[in-house]
PDB file of N, CA and C in Angstrom:
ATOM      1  N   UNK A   1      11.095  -1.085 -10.303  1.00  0.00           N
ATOM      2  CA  UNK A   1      12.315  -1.856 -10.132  1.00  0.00           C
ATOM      3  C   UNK A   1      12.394  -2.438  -8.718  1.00  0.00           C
ATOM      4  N   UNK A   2      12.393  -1.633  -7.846  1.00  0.00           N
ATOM      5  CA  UNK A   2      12.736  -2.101  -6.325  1.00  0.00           C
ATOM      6  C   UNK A   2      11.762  -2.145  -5.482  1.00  0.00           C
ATOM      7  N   UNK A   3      10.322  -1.656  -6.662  1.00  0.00           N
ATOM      8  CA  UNK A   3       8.799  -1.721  -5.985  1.00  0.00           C
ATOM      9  C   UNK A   3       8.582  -3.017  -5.381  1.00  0.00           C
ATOM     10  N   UNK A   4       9.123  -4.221  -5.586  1.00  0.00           N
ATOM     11  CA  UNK A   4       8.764  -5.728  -4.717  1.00  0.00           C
ATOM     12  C   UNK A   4       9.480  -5.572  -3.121  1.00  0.00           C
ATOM     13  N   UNK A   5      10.305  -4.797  -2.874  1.00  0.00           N
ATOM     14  CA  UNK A   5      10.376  -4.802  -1.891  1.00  0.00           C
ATOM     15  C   UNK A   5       9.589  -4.284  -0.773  1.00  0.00           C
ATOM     16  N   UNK A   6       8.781  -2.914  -1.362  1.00  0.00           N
ATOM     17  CA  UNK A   6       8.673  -1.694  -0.939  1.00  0.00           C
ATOM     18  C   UNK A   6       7.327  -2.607   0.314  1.00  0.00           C
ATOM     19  N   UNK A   7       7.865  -2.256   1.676  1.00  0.00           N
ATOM     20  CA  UNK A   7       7.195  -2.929   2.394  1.00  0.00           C
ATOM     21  C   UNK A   7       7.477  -2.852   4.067  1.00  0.00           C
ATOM     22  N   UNK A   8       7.357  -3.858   4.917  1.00  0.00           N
ATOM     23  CA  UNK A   8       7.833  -3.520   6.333  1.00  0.00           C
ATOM     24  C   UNK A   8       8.109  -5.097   6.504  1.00  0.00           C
ATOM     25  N   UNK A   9       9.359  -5.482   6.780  1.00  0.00           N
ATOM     26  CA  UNK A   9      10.035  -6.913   6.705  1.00  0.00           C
ATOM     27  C   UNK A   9      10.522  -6.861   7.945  1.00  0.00           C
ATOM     28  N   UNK A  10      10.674  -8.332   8.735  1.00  0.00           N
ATOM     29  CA  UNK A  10      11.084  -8.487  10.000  1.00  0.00           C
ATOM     30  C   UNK A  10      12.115  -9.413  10.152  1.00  0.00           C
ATOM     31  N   UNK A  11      13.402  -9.433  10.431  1.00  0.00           N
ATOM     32  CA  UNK A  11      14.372  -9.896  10.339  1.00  0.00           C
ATOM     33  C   UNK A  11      14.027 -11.483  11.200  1.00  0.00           C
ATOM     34  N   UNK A  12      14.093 -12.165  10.726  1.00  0.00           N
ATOM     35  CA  UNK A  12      13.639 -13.687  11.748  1.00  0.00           C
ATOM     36  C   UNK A  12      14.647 -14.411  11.863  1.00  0.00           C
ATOM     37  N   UNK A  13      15.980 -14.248  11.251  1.00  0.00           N
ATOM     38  CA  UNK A  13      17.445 -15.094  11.076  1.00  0.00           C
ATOM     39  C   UNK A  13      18.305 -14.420  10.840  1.00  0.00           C
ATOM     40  N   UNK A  14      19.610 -14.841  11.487  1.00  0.00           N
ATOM     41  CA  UNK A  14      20.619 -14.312  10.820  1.00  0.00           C
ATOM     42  C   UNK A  14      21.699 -15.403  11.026  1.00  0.00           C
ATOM     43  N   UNK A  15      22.653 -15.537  10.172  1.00  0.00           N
ATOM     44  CA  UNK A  15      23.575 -15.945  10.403  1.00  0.00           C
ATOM     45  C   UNK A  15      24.983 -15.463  10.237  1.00  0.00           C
ATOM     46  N   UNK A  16      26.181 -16.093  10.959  1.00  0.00           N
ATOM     47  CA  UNK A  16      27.786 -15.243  10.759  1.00  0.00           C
ATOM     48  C   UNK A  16      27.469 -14.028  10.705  1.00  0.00           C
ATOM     49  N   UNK A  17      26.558 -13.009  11.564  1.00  0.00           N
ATOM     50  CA  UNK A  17      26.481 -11.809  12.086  1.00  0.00           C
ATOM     51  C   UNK A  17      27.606 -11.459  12.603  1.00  0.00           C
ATOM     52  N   UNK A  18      27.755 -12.223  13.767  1.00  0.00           N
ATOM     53  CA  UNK A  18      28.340 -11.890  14.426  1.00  0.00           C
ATOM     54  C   UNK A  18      30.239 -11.909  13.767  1.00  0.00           C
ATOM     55  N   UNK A  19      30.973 -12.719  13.278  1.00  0.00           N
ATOM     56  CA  UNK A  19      31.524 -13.205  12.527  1.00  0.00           C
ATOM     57  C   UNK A  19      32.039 -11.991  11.024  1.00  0.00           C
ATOM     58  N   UNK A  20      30.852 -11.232  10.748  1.00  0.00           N
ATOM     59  CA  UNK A  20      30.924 -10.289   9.332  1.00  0.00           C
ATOM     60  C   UNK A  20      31.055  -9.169  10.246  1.00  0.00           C
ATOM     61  N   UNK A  21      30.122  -8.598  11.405  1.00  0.00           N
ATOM     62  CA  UNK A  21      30.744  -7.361  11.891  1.00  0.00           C
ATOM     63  C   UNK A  21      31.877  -7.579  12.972  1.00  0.00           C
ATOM     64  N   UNK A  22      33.041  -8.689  13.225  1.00  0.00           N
ATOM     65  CA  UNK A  22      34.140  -8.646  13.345  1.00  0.00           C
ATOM     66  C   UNK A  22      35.195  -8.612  12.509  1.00  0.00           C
ATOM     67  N   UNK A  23      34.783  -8.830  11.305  1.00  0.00           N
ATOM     68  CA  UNK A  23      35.888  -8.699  10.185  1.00  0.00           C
ATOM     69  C   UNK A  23      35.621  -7.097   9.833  1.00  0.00           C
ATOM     70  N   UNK A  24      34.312  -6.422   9.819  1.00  0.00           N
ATOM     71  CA  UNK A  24      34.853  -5.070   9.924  1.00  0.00           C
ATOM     72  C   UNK A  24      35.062  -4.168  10.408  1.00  0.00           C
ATOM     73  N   UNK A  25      35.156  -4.854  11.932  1.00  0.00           N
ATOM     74  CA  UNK A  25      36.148  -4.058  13.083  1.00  0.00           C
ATOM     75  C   UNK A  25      34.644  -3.247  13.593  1.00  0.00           C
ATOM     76  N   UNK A  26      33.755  -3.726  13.941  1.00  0.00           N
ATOM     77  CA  UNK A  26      32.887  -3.272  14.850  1.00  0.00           C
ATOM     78  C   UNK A  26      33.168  -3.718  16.301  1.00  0.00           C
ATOM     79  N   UNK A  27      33.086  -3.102  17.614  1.00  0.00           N
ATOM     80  CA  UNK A  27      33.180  -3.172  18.818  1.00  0.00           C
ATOM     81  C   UNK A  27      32.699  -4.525  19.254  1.00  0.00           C
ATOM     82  N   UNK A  28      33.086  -5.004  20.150  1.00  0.00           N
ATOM     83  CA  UNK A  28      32.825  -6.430  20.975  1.00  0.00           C
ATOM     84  C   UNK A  28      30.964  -6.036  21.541  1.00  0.00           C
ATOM     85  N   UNK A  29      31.264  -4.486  22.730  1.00  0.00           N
ATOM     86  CA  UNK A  29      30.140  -4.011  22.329  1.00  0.00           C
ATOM     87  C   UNK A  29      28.548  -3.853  21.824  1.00  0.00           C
ATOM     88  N   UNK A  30      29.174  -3.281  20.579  1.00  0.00           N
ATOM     89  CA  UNK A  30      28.190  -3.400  19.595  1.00  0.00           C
ATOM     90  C   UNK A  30      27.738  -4.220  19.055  1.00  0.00           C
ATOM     91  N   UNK A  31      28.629  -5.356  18.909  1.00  0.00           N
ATOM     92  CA  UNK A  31      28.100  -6.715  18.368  1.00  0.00           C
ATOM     93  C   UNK A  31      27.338  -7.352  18.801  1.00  0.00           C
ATOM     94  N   UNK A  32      27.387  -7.443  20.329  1.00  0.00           N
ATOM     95  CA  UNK A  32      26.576  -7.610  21.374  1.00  0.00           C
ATOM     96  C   UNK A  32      25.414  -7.200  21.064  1.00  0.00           C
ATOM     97  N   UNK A  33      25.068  -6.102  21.204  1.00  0.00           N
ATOM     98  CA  UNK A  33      23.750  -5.015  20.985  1.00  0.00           C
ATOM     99  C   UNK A  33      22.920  -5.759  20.086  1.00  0.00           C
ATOM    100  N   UNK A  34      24.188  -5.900  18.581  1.00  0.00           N
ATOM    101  CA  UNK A  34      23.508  -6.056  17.350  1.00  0.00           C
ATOM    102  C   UNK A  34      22.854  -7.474  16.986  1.00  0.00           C
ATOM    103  N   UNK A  35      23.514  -8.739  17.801  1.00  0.00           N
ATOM    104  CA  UNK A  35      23.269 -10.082  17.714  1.00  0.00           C
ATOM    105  C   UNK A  35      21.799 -10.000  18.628  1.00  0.00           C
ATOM    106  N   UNK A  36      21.615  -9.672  19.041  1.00  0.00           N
ATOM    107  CA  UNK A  36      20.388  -9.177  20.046  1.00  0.00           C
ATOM    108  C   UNK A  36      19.151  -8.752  19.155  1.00  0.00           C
ATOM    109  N   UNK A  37      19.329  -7.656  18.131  1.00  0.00           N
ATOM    110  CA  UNK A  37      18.513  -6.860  17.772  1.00  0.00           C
ATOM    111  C   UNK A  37      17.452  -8.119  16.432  1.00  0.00           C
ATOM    112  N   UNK A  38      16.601  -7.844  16.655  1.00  0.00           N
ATOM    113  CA  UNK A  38      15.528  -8.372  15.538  1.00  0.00           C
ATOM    114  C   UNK A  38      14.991  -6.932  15.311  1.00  0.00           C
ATOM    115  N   UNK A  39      15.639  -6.427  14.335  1.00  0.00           N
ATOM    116  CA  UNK A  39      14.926  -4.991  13.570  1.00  0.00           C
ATOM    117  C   UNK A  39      13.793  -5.295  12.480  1.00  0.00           C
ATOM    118  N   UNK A  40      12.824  -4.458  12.625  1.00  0.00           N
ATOM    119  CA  UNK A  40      12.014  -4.096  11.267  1.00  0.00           C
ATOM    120  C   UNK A  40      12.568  -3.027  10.244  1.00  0.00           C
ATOM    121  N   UNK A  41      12.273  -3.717   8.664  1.00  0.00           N
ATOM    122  CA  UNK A  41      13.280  -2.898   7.832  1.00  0.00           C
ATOM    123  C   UNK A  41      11.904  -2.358   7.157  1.00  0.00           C
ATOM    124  N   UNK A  42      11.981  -0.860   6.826  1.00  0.00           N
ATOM    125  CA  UNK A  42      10.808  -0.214   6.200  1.00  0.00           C
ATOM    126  C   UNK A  42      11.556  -0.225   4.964  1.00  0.00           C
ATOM    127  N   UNK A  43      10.662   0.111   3.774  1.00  0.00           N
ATOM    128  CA  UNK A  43      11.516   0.126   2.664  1.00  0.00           C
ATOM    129  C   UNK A  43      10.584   0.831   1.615  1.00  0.00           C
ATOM    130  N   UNK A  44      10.489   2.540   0.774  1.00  0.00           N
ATOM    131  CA  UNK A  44       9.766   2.883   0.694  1.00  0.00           C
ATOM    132  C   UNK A  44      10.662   3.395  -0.582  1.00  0.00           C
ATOM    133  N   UNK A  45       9.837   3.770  -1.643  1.00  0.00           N
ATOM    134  CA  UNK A  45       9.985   4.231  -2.938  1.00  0.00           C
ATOM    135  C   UNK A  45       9.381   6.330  -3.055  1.00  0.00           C
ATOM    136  N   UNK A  46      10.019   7.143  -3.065  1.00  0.00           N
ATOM    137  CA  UNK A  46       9.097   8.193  -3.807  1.00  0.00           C
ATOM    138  C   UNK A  46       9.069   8.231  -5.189  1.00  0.00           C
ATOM    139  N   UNK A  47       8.416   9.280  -5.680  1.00  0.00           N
ATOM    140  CA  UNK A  47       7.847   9.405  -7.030  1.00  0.00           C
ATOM    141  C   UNK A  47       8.927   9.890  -7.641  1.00  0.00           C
ATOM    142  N   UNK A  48      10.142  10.110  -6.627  1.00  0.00           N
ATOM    143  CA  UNK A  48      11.481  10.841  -7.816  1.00  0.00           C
ATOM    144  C   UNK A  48      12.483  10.190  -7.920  1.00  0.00           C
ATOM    145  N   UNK A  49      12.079   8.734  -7.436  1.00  0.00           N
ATOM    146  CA  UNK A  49      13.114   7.718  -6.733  1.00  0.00           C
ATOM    147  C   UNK A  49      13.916   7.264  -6.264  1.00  0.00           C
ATOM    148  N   UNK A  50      13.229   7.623  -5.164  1.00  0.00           N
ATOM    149  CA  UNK A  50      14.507   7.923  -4.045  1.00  0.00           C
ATOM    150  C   UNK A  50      13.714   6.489  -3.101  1.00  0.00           C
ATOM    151  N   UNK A  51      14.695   5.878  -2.724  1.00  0.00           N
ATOM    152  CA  UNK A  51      15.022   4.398  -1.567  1.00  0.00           C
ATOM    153  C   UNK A  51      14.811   4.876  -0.618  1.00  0.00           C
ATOM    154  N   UNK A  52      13.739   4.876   0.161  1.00  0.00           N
ATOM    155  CA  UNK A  52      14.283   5.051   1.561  1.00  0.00           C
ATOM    156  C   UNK A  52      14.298   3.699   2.361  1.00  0.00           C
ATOM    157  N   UNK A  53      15.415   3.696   3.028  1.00  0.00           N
ATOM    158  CA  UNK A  53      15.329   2.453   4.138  1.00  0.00           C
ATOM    159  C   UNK A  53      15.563   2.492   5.348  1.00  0.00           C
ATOM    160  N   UNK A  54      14.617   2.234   6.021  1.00  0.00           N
ATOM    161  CA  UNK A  54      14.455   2.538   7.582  1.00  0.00           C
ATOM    162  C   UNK A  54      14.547   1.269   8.351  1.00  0.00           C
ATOM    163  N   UNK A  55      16.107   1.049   9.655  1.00  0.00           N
ATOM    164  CA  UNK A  55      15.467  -0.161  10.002  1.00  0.00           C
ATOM    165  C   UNK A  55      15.506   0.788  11.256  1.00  0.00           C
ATOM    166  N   UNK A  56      14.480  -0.023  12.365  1.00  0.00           N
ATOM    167  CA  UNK A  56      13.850   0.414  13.611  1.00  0.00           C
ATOM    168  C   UNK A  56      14.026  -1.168  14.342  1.00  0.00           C
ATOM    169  N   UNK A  57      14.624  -0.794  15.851  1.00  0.00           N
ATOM    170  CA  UNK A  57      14.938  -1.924  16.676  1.00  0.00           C
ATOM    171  C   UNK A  57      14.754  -1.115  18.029  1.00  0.00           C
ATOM    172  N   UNK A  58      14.642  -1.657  18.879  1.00  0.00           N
ATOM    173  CA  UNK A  58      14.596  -1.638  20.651  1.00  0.00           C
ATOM    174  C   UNK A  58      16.229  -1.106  20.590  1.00  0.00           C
ATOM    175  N   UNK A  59      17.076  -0.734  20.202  1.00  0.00           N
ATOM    176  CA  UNK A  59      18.290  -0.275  20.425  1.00  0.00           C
ATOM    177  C   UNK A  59      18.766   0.856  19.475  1.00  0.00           C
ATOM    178  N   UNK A  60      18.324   0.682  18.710  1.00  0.00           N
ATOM    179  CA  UNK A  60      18.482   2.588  17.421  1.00  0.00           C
ATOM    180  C   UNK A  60      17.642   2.331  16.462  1.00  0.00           C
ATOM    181  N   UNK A  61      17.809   3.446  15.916  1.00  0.00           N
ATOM    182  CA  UNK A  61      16.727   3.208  14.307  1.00  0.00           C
ATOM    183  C   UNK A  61      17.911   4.230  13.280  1.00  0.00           C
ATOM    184  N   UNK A  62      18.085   3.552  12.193  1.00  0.00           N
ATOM    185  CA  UNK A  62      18.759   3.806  11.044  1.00  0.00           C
ATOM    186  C   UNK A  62      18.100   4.378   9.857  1.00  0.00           C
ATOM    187  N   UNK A  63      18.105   5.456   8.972  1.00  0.00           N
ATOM    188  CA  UNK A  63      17.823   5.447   7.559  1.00  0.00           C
ATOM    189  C   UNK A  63      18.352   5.983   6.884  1.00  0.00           C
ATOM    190  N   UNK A  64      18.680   5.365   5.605  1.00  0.00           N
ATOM    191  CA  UNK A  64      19.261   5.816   4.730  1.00  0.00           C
ATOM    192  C   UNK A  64      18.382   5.826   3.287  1.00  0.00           C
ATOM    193  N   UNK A  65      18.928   7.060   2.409  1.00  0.00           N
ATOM    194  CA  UNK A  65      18.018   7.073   1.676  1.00  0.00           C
ATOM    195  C   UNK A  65      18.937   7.779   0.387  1.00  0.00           C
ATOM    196  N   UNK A  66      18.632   6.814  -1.298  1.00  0.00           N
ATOM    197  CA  UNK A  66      19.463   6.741  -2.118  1.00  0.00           C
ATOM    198  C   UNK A  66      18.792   6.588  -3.264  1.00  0.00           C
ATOM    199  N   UNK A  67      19.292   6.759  -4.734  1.00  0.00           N
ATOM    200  CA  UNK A  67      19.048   6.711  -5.626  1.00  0.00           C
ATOM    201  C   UNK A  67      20.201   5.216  -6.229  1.00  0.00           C
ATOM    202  N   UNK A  68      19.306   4.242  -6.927  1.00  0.00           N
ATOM    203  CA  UNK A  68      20.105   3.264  -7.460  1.00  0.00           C
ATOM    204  C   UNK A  68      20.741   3.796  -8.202  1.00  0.00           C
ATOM    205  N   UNK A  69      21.686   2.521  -8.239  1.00  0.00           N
ATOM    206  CA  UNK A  69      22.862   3.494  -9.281  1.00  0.00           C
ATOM    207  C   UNK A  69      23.945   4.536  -8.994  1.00  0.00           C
ATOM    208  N   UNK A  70      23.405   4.958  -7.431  1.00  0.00           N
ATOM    209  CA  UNK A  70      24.391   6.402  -7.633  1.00  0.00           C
ATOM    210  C   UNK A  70      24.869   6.669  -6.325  1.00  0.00           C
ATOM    211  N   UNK A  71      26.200   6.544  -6.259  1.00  0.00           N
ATOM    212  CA  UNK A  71      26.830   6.815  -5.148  1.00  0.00           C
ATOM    213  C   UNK A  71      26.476   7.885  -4.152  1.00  0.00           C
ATOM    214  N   UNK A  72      26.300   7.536  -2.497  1.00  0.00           N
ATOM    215  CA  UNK A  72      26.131   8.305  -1.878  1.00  0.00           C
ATOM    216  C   UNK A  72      26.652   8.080  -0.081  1.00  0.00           C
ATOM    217  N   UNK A  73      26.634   9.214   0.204  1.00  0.00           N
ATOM    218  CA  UNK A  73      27.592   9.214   1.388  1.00  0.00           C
ATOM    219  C   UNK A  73      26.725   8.535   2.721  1.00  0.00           C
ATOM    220  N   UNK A  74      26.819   7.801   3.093  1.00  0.00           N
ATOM    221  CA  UNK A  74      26.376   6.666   4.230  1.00  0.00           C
ATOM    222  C   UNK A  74      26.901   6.752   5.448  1.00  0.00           C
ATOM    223  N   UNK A  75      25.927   7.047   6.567  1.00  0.00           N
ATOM    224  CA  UNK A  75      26.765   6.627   8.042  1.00  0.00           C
ATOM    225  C   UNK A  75      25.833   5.324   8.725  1.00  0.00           C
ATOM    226  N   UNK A  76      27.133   4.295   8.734  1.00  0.00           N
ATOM    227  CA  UNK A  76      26.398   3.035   9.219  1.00  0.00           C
ATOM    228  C   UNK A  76      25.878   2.911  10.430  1.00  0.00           C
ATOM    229  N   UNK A  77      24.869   2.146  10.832  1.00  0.00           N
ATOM    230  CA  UNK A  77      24.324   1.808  11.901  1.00  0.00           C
ATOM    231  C   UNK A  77      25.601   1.696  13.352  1.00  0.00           C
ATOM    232  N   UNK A  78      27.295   1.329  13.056  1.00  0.00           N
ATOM    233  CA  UNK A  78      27.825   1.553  13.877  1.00  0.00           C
ATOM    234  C   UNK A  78      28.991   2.580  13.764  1.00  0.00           C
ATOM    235  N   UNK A  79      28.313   3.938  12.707  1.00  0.00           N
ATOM    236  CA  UNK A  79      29.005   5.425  13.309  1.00  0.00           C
ATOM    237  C   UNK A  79      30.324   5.486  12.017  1.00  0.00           C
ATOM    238  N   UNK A  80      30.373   4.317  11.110  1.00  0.00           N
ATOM    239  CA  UNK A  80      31.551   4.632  10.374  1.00  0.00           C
ATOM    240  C   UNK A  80      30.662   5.292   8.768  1.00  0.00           C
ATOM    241  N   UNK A  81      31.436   6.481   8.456  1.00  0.00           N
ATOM    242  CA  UNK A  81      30.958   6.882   7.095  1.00  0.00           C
ATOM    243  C   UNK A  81      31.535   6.301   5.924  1.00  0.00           C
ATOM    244  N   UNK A  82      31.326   6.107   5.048  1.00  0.00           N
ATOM    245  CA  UNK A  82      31.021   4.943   3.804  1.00  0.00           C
ATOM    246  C   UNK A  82      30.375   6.151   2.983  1.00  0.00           C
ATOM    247  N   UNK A  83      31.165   5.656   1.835  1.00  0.00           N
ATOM    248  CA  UNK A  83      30.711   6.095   0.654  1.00  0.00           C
ATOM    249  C   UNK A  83      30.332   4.543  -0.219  1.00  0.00           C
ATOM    250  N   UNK A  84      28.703   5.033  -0.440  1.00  0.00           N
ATOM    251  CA  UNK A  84      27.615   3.181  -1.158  1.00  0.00           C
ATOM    252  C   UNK A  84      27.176   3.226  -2.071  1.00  0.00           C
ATOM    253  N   UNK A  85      27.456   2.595  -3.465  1.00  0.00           N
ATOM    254  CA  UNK A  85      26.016   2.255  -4.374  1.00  0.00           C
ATOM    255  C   UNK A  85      25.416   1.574  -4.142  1.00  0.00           C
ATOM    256  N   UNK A  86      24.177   1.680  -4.420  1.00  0.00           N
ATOM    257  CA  UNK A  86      22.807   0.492  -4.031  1.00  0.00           C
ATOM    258  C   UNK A  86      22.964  -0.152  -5.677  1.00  0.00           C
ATOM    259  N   UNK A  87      22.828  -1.283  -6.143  1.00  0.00           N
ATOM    260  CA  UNK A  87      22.673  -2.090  -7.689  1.00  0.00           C
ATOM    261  C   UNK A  87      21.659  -2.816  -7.605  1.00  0.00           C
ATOM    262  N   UNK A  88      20.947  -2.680  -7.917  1.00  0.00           N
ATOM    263  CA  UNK A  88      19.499  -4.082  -8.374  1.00  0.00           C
ATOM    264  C   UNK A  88      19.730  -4.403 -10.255  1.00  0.00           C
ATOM    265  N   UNK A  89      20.066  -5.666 -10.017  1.00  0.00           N
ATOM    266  CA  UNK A  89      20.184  -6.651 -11.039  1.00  0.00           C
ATOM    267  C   UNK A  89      19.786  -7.858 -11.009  1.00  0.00           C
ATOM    268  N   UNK A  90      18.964  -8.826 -11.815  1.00  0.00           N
ATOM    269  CA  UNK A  90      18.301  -9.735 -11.938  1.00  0.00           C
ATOM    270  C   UNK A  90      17.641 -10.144 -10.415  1.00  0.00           C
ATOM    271  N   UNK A  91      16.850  -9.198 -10.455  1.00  0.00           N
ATOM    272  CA  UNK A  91      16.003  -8.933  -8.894  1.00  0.00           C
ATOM    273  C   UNK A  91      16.538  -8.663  -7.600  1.00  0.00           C
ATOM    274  N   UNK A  92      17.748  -8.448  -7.607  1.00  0.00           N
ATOM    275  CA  UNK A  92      18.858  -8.746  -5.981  1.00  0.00           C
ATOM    276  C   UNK A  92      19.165  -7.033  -6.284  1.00  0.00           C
ATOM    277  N   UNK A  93      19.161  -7.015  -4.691  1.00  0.00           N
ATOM    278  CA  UNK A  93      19.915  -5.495  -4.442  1.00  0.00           C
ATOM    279  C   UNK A  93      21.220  -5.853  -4.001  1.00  0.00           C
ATOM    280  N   UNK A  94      22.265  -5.216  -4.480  1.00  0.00           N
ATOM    281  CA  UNK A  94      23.670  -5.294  -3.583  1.00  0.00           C
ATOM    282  C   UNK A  94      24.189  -4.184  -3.608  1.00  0.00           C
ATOM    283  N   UNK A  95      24.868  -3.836  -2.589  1.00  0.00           N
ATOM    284  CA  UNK A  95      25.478  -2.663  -1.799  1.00  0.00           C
ATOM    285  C   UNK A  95      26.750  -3.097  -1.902  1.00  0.00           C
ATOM    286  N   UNK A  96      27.671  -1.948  -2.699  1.00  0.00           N
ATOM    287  CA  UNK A  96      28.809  -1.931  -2.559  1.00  0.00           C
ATOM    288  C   UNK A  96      29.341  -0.374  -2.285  1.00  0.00           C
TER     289      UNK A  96
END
């Protein structure tokens, strides 16, 4: 299912970054930090399927690691805990 991703991807663009982590109340700060950062995202499958996703930057490294489909408790890259499903449907992952 999520085997096309499974890989080491390098962020080369972003846009309204800055803009999406002010609407959810991330630090002036951090935003800073984060408009800065070009992270590599690891993205790895085990045999019991479990997601792992690792991003790694010159300023922190993040991973989280999940089963599609199934809710689980998340601490974001800027310290707030979240409860996330991961969904892959007609090839797209979305996080809600």
């Amino acid at each position: 299912m999520v085997e096309q991703f499974v890989g080491t991807w390098t962020l080369s663009a972003s846009e309204n970054f800055d803009d999406y982590m002010k609407a959810i109340g991330v630090s002036f700060t951090t935003r800073q930090m984060g408009n800065m950062a070009k992270p590599n995202l690891v993205i790895s499958v085990d045999s019991a399927g479990v997601v792992s996703m690792k991003s790694e930057s010159t300023f922190k490294t993040t991973e989280i690691k999940f089963k599609i489909n199934e809710e689980f408790d998340e601490t974001t890259a800027d310290g707030r805990q979240t409860k996330t499903t991961i969904t892959f449907e007609n090839g797209k992952c979305q996080k809600n």
